[in-house]
C-alpha atoms as a PDB file:
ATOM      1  CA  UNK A   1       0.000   0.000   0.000  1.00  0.00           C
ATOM      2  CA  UNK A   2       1.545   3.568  -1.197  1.00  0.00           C
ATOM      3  CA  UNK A   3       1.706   6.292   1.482  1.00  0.00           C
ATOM      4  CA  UNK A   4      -0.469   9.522   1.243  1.00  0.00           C
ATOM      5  CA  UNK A   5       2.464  11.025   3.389  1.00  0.00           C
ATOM      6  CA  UNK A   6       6.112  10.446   3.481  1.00  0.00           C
ATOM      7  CA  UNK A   7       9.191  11.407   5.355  1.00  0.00           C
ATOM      8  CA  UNK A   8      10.552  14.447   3.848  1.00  0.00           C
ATOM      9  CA  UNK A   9       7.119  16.270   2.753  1.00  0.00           C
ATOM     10  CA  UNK A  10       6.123  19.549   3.498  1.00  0.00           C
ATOM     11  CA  UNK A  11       2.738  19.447   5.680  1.00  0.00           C
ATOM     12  CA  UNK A  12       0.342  21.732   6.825  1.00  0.00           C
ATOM     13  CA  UNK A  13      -1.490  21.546  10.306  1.00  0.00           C
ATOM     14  CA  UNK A  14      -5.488  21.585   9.654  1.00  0.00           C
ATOM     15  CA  UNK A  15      -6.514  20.239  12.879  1.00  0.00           C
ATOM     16  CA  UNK A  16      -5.031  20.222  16.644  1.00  0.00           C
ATOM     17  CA  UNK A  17      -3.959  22.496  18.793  1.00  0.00           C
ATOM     18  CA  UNK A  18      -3.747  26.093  18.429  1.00  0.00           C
ATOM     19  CA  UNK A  19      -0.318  26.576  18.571  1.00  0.00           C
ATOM     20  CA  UNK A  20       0.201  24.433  15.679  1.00  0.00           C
ATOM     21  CA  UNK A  21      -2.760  24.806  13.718  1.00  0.00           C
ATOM     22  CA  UNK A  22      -1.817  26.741  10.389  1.00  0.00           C
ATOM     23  CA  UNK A  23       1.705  25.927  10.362  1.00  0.00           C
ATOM     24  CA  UNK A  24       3.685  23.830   8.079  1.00  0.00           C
ATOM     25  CA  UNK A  25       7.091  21.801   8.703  1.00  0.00           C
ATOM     26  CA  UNK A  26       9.053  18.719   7.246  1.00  0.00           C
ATOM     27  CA  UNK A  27       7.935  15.199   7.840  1.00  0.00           C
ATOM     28  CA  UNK A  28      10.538  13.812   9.683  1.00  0.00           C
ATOM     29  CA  UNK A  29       8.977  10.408  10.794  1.00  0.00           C
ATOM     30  CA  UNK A  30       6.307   8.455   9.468  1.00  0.00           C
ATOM     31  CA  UNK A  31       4.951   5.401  11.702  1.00  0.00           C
ATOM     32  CA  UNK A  32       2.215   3.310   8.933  1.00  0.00           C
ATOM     33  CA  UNK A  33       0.895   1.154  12.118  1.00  0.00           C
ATOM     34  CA  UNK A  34      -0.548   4.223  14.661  1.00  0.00           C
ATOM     35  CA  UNK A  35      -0.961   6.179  11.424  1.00  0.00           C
ATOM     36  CA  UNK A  36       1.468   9.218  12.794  1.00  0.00           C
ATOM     37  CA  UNK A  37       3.507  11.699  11.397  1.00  0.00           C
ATOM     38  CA  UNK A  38       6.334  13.776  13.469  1.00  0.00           C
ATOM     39  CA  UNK A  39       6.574  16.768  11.941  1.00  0.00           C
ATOM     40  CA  UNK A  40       9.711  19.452  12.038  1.00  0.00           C
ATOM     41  CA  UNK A  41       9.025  22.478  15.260  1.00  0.00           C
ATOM     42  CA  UNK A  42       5.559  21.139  15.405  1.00  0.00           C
ATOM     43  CA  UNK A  43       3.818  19.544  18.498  1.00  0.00           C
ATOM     44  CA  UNK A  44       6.815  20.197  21.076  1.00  0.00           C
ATOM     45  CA  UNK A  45       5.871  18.673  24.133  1.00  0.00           C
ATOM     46  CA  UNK A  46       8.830  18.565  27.429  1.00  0.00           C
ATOM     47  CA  UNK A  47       9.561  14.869  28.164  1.00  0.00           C
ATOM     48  CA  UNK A  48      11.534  13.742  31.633  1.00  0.00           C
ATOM     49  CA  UNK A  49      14.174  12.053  30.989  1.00  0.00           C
ATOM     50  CA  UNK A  50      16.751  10.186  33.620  1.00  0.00           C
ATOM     51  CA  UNK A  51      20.391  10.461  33.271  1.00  0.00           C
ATOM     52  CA  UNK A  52      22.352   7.257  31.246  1.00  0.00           C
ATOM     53  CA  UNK A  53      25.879   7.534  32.027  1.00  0.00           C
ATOM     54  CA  UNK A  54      28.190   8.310  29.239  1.00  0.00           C
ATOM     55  CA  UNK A  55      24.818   8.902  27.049  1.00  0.00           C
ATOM     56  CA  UNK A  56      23.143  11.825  27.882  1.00  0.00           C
ATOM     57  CA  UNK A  57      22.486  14.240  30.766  1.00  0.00           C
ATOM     58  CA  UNK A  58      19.111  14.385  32.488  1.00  0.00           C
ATOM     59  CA  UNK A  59      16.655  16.630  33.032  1.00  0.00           C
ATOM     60  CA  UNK A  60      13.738  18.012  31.278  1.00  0.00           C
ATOM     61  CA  UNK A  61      13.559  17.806  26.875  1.00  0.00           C
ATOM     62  CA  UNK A  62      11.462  19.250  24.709  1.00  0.00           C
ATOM     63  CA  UNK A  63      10.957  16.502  21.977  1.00  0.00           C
ATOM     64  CA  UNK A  64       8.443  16.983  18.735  1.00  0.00           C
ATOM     65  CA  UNK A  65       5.417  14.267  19.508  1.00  0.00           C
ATOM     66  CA  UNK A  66       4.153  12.212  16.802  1.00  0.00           C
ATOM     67  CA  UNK A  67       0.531  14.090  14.880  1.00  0.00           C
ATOM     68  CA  UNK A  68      -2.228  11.872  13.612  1.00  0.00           C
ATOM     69  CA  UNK A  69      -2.127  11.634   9.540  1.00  0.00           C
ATOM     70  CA  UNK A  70      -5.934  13.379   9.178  1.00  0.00           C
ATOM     71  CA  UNK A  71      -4.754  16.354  11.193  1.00  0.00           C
ATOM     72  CA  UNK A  72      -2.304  17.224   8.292  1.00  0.00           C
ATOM     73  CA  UNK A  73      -2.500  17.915   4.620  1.00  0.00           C
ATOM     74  CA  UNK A  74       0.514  17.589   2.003  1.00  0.00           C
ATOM     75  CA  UNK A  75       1.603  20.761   0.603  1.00  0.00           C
ATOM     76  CA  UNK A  76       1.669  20.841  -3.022  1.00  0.00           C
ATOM     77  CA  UNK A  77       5.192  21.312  -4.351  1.00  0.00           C
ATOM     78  CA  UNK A  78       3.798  22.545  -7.700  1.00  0.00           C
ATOM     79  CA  UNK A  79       0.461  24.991  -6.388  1.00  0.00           C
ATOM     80  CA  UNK A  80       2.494  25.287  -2.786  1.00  0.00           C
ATOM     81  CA  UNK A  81      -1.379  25.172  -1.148  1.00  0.00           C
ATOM     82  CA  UNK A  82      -2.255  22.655   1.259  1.00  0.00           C
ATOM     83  CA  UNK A  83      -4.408  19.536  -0.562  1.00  0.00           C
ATOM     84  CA  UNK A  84      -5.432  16.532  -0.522  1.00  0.00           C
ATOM     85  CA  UNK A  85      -3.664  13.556  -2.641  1.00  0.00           C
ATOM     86  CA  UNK A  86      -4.661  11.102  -5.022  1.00  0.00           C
ATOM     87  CA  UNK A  87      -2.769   7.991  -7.329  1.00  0.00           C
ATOM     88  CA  UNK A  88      -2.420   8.309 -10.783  1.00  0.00           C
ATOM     89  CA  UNK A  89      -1.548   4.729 -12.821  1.00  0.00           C
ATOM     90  CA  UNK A  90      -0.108   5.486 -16.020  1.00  0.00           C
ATOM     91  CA  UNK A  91       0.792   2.750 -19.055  1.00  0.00           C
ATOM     92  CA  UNK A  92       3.762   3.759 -20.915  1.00  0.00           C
ATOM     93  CA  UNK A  93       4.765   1.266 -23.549  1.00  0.00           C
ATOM     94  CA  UNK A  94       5.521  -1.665 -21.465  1.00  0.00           C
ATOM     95  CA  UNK A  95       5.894   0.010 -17.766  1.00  0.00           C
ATOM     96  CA  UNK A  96       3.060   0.422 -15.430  1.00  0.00           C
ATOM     97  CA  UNK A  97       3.604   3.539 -13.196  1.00  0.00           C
ATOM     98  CA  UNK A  98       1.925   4.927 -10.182  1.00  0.00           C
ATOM     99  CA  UNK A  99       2.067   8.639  -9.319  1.00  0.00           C
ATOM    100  CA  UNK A 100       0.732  10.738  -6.216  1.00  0.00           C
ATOM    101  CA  UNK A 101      -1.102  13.642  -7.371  1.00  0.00           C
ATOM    102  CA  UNK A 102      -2.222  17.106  -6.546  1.00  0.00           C
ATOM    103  CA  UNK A 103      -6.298  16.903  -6.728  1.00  0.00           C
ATOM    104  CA  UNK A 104      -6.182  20.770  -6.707  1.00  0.00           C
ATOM    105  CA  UNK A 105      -3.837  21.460  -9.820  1.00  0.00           C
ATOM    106  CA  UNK A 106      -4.040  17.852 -10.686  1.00  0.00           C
ATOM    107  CA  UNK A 107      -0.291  17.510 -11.352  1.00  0.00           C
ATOM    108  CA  UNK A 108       1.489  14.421 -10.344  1.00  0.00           C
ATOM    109  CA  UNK A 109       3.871  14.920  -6.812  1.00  0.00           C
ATOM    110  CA  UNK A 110       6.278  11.750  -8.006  1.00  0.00           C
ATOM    111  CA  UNK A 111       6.661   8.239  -8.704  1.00  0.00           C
ATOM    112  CA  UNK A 112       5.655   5.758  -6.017  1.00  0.00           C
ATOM    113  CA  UNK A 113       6.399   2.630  -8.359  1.00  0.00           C
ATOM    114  CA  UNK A 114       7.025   1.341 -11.559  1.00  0.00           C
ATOM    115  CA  UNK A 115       6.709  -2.379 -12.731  1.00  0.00           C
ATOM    116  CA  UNK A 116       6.939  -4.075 -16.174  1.00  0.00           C
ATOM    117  CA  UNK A 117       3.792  -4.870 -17.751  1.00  0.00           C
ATOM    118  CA  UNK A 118       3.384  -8.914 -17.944  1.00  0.00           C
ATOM    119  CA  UNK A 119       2.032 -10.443 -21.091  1.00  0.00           C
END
């Protein structure tokens, strides 16, 4: 199954919490099974951390916390508005490919795969 959303888009905030709502960052992690997103200076929340010798120090850290997928939308790299994203399958000779797309200015985002047509 392709991803609507993966590491290294730009996302907007739609839903949440006030202090993120309207803001946009990079997708740094993308977890499929909780269907989550950690997004770039989004969602900072301070976690308590004990001290590991020769690891870290510790004390109090303020850590970006993982977003639910249908509180963010992909920013368009071509329109650069916030939509929402669709797959494109396109038969080229003998090569099946599938494309994300932009259902705003309906241009394709990039290539998820590409297989050989059989027969």
């Amino acid at each position: 199954m392709a991803a609507k959303i993966k590491k290294g888009d730009t996302v907007m905030v739609v839903r949440g919490k006030k202090t993120n709502k309207g803001y946009t960052g990079k997708v740094l992690e993308v977890t499929k099974d909780r269907s989550r997103v950690v997004v770039e200076g989004l969602n900072i929340v301070k976690k308590h951390l004990k001290e590991i010798p020769n690891v870290r120090e510790g004390g109090i850290y303020e850590v970006e916390a993982p977003l639910h997928v249908s509180n963010v939308m992909l920013v368009c790299p071509n329109c650069n508005e916030p939509t929402r994203v669709g797959f494109r399958i396109v038969e080229e000779k003998k090569v099946i490919r599938k494309y994300r797309y932009c259902k705003k200015c309906n241009e394709n985002i990039d290539l998820v795969s590409e297989k050989e047509k059989r027969g």
